[in-house]
Protein backbone atom coordinates (compact mmCIF):
# COMPACT_ATOMS: atom_id res chain seq x y z
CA UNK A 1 0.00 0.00 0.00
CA UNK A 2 1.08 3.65 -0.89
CA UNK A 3 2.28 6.05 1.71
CA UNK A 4 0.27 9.37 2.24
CA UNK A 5 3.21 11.19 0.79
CA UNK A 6 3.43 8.94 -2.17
CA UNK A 7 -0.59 9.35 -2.83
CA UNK A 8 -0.39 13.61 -2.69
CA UNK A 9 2.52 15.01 -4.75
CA UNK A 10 3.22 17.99 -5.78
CA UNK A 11 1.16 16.53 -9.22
CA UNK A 12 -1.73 15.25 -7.33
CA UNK A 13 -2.47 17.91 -5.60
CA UNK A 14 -3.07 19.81 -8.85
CA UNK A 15 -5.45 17.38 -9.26
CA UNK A 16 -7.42 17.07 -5.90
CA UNK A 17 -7.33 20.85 -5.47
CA UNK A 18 -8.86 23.74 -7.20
CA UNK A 19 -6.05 26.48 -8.66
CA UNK A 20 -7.40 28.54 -5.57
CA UNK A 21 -7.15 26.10 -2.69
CA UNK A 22 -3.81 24.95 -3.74
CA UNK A 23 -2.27 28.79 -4.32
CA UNK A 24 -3.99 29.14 -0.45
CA UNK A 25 -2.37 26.04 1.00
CA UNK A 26 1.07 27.24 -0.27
CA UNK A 27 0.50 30.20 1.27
CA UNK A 28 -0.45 28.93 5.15
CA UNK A 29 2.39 26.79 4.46
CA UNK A 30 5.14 29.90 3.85
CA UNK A 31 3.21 31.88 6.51
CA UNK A 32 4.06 28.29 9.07
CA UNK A 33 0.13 27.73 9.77
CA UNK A 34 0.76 23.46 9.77
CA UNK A 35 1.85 21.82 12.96
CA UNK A 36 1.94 18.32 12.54
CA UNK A 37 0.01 16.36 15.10
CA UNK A 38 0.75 12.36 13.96
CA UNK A 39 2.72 11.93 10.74
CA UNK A 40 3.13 7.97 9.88
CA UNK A 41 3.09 6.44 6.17
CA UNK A 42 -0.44 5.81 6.31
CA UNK A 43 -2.07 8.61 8.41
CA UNK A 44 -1.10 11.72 9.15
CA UNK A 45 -2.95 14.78 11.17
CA UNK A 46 -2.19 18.49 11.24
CA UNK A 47 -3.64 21.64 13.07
CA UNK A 48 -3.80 24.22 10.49
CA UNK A 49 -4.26 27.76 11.36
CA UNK A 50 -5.19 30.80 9.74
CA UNK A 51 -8.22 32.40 10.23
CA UNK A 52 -9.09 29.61 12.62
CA UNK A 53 -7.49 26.38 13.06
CA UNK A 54 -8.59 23.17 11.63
CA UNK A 55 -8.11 19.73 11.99
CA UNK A 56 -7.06 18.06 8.58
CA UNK A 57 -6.51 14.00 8.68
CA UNK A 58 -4.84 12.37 5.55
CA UNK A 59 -4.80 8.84 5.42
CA UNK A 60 -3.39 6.30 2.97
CA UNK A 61 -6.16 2.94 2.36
CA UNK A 62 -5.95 0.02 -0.03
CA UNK A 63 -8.60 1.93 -1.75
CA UNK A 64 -5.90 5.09 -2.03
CA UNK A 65 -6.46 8.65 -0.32
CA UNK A 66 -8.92 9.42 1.98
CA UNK A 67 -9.04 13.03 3.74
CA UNK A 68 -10.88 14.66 6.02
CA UNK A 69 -10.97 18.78 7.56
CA UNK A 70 -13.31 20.35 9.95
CA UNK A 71 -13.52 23.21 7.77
CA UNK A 72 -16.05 21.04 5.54
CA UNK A 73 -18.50 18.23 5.69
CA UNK A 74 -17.96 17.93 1.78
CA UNK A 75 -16.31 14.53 1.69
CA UNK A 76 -14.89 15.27 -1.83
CA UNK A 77 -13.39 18.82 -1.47
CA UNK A 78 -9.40 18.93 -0.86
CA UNK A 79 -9.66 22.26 0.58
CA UNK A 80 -6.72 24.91 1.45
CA UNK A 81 -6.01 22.64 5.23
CA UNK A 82 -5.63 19.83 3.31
CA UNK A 83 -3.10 20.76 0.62
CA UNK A 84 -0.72 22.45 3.00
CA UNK A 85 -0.92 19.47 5.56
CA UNK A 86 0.11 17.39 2.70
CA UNK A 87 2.97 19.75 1.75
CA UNK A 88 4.92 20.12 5.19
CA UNK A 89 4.07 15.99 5.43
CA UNK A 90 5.85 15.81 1.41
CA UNK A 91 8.25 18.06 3.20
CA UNK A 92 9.23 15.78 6.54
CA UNK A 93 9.33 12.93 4.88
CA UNK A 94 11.54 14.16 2.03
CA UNK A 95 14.26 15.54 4.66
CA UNK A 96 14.23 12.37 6.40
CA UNK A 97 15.08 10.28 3.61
C-alpha cells in the first residue's frame, strides 16, 4: 500500500485541489500555519491555522487517499487545510530520507 506522501505530490495535488485552494495552502504553508500532530506512512494529522485552526486528517487505504478537515463536511473537497498538511508531510518525509 502507498504512503500518504506517495498518494499527494506535488502533481496530485493539482489534481485534488482547485487552482485557488492549492495557491492558499502554499501560502499557510510559507506563513508556518501546519503543525503536525501524527505523521506515519499511512495517516497523518495536522492543526492548520489561519483564520481559525482546523483539523485536517490524511490517510493512505488500499482503496488510495482518503481526507478529512473540519472546515467542511464535503467529503470530496481537498480544501486549502488539506493541501498544506500534505505539503509540510511531502516536506518531513523528504528531509528524512
Amino acid at each position: 500500500m502507498a504512503s500518504v506522501a506517495e498518494l499527494v505530490d506535488e502533481a496530485t495535488l493539482h489534481v485534488l485541489a482547485t487552482p485557488a485552494n492549492f495557491k492558499l495552502g502554499h501560502d499557510i504553508v510559507a506563513a508556518g500555519g501546519v503543525q503536525l500532530v501524527e505523521s506515519t506512512p499511512e495517516r497523518v494529522t495536522a492543526k492548520v491555522t489561519g483564520d481559525q485552526t482546523r483539523t485536517v486528517e490524511l490517510r493512505a487505504t488500499p482503496q488510495g487517499l482518503k481526507w478529512k478537515c473540519t472546515c467542511t463536511a464535503r467529503k470530496d473537497l481537498f480544501c486549502k487545510h488539506c493541501v498544506a498538511a500534505a505539503i509540510v508531510n511531502d516536506e518531513k518525509v523528504e528531509g528524512i530520507q
